[in-house]
N, C-alpha and C. Protein backbone atom coordinates (compact mmCIF):
# COMPACT_ATOMS: atom_id res chain seq x y z
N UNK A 1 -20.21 4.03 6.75
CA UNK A 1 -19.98 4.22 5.34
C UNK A 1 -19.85 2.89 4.60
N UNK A 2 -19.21 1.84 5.50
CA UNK A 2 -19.60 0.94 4.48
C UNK A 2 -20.43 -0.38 4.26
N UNK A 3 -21.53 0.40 5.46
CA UNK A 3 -22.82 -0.54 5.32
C UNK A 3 -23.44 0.24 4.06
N UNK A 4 -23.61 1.51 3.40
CA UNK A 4 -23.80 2.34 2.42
C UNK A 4 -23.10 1.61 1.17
N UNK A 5 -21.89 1.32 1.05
CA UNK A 5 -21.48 0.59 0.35
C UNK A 5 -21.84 -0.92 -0.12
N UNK A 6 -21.95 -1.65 1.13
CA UNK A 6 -22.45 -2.45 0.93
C UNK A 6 -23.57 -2.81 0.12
N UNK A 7 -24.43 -2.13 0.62
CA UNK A 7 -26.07 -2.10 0.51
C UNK A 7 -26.09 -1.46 -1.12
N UNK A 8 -25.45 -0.53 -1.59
CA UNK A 8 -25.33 0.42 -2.70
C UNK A 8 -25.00 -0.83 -3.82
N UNK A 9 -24.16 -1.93 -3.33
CA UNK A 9 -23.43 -2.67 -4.22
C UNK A 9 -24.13 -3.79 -4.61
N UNK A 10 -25.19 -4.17 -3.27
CA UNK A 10 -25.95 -5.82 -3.47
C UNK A 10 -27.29 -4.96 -4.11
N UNK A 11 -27.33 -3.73 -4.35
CA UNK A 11 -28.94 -2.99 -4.81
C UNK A 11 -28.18 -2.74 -6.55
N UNK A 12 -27.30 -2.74 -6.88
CA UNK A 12 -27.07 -2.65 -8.44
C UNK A 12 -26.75 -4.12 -8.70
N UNK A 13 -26.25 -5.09 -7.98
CA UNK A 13 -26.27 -6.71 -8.44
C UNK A 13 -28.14 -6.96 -9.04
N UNK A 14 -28.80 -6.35 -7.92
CA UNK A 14 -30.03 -7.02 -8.24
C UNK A 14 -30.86 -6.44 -9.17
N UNK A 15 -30.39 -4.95 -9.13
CA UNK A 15 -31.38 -3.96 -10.24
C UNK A 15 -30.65 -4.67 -11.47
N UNK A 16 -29.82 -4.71 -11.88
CA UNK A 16 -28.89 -4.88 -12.94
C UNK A 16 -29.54 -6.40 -13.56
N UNK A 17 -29.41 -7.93 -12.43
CA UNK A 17 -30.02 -8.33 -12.88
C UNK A 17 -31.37 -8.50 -13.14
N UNK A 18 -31.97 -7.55 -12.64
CA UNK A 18 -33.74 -7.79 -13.28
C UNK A 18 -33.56 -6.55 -14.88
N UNK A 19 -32.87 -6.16 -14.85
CA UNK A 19 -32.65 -5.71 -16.41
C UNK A 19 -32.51 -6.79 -17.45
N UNK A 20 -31.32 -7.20 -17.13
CA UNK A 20 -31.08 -8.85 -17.71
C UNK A 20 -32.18 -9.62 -18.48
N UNK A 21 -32.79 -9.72 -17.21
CA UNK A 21 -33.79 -10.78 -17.08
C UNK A 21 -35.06 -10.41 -17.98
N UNK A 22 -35.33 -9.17 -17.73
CA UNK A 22 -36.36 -8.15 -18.71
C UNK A 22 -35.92 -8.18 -19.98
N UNK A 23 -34.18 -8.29 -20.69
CA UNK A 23 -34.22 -8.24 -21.83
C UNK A 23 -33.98 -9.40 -22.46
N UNK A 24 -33.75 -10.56 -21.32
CA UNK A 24 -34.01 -12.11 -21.94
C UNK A 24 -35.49 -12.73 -22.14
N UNK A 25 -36.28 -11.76 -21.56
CA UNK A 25 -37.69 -12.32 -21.59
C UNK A 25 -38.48 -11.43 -23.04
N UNK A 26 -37.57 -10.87 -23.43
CA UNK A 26 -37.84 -9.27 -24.34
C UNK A 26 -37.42 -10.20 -25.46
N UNK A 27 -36.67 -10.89 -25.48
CA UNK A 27 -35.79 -11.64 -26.77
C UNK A 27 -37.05 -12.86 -27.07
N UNK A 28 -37.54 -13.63 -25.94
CA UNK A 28 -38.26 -14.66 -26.24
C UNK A 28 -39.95 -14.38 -26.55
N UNK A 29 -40.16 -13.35 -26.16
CA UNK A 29 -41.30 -13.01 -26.13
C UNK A 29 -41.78 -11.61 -26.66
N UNK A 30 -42.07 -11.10 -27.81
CA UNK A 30 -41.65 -9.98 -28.66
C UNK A 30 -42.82 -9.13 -28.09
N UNK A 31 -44.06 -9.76 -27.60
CA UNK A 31 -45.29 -8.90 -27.53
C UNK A 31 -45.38 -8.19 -26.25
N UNK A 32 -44.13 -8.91 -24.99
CA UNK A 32 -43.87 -8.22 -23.92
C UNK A 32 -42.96 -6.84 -23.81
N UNK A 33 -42.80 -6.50 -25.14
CA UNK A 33 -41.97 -4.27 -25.18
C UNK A 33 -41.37 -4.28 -24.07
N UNK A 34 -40.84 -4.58 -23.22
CA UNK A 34 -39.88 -4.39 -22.18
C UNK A 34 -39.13 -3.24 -22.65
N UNK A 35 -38.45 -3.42 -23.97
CA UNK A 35 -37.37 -2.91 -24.34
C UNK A 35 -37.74 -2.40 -26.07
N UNK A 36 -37.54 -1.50 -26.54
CA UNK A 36 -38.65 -1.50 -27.50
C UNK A 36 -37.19 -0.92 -28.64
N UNK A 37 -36.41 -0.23 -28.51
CA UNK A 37 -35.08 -0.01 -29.72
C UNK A 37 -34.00 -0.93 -28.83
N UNK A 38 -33.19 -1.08 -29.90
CA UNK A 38 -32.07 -1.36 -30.14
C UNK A 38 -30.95 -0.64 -29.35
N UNK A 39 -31.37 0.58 -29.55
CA UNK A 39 -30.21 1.80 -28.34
C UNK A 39 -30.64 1.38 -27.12
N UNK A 40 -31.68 1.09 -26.84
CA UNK A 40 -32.38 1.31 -25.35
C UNK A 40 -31.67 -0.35 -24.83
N UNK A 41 -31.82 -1.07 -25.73
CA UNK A 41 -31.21 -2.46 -25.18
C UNK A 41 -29.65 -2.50 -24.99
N UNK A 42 -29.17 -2.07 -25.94
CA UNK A 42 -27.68 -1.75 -25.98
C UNK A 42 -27.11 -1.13 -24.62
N UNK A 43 -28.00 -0.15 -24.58
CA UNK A 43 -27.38 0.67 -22.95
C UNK A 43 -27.46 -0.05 -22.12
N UNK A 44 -29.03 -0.43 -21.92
CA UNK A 44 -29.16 -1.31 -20.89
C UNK A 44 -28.60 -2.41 -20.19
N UNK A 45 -28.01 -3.46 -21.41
CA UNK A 45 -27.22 -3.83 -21.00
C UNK A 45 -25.38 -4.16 -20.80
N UNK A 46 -25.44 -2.70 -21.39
CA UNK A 46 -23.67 -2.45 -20.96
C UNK A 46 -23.83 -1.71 -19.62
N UNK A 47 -25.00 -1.09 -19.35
CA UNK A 47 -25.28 -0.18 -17.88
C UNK A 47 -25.48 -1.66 -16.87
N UNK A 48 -25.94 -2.71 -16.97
CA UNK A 48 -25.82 -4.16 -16.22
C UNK A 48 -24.53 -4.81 -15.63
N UNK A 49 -23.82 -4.95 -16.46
CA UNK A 49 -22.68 -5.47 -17.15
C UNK A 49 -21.43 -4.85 -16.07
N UNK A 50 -21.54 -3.48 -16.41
CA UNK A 50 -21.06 -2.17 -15.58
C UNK A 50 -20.80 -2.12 -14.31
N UNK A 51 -22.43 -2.11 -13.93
CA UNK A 51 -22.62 -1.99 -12.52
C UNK A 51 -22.30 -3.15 -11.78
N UNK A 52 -22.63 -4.47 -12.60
CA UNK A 52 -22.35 -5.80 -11.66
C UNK A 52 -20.73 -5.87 -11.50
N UNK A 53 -20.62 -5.67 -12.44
CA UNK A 53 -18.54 -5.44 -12.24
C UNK A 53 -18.01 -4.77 -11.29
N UNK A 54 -18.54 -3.11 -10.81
CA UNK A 54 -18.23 -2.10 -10.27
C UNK A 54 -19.07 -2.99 -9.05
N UNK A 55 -20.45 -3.42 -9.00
CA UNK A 55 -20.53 -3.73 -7.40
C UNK A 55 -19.70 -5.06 -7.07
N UNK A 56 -18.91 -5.62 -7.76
CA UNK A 56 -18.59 -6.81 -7.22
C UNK A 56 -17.26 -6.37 -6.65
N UNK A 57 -16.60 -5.34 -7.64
CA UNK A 57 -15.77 -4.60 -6.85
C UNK A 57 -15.21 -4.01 -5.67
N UNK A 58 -16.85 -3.54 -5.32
CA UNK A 58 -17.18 -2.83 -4.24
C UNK A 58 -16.76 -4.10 -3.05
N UNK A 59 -17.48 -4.84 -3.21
CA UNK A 59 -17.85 -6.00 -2.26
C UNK A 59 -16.59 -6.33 -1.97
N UNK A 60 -15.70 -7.13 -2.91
CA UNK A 60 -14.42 -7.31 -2.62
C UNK A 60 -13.78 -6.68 -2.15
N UNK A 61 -13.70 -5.10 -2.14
CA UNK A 61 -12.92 -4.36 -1.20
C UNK A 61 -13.29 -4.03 0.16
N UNK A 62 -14.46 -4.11 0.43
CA UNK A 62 -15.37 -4.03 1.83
C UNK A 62 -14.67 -5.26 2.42
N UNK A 63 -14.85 -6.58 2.12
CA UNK A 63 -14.34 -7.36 1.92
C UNK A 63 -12.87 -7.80 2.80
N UNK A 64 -12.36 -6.84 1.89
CA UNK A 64 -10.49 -7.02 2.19
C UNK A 64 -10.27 -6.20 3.53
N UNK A 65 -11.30 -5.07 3.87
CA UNK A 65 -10.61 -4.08 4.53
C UNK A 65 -11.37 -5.02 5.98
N UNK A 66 -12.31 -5.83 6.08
CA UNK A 66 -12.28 -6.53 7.35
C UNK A 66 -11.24 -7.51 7.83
């Protein structure tokens, strides 16, 4: 269970940051639509933000319990 954890936690670090990264490349480069409203960016990156918090969480407690 907590190789599941593990794995669950370093797979939203990385999805999360290629969101990021999609809406910093979205900011510099307008003709690449990555992200096309304002809502859709907004979520996106409080859903980033979120998850990197909650997996770092994760990690740290996997973490403690070895």
């Amino acid at each position: 269970m907590d190789k599941i954890k593990r794995i669950t936690a370093h797979a939203g670090i990385i999805l999360s940051g290629m969101i990021l990264v999609f809406y910093i490349i979205d900011l510099f480069n307008a003709k690449s639509l990555f992200m096309d409203s304002a809502a859709s960016q907004g979520a996106a990156i409080l859903l980033s933000v979120v998850s990197i918090s909650m997996s770092a969480m994760i990690l740290n407690m996997t973490r403690q319990k070895e």
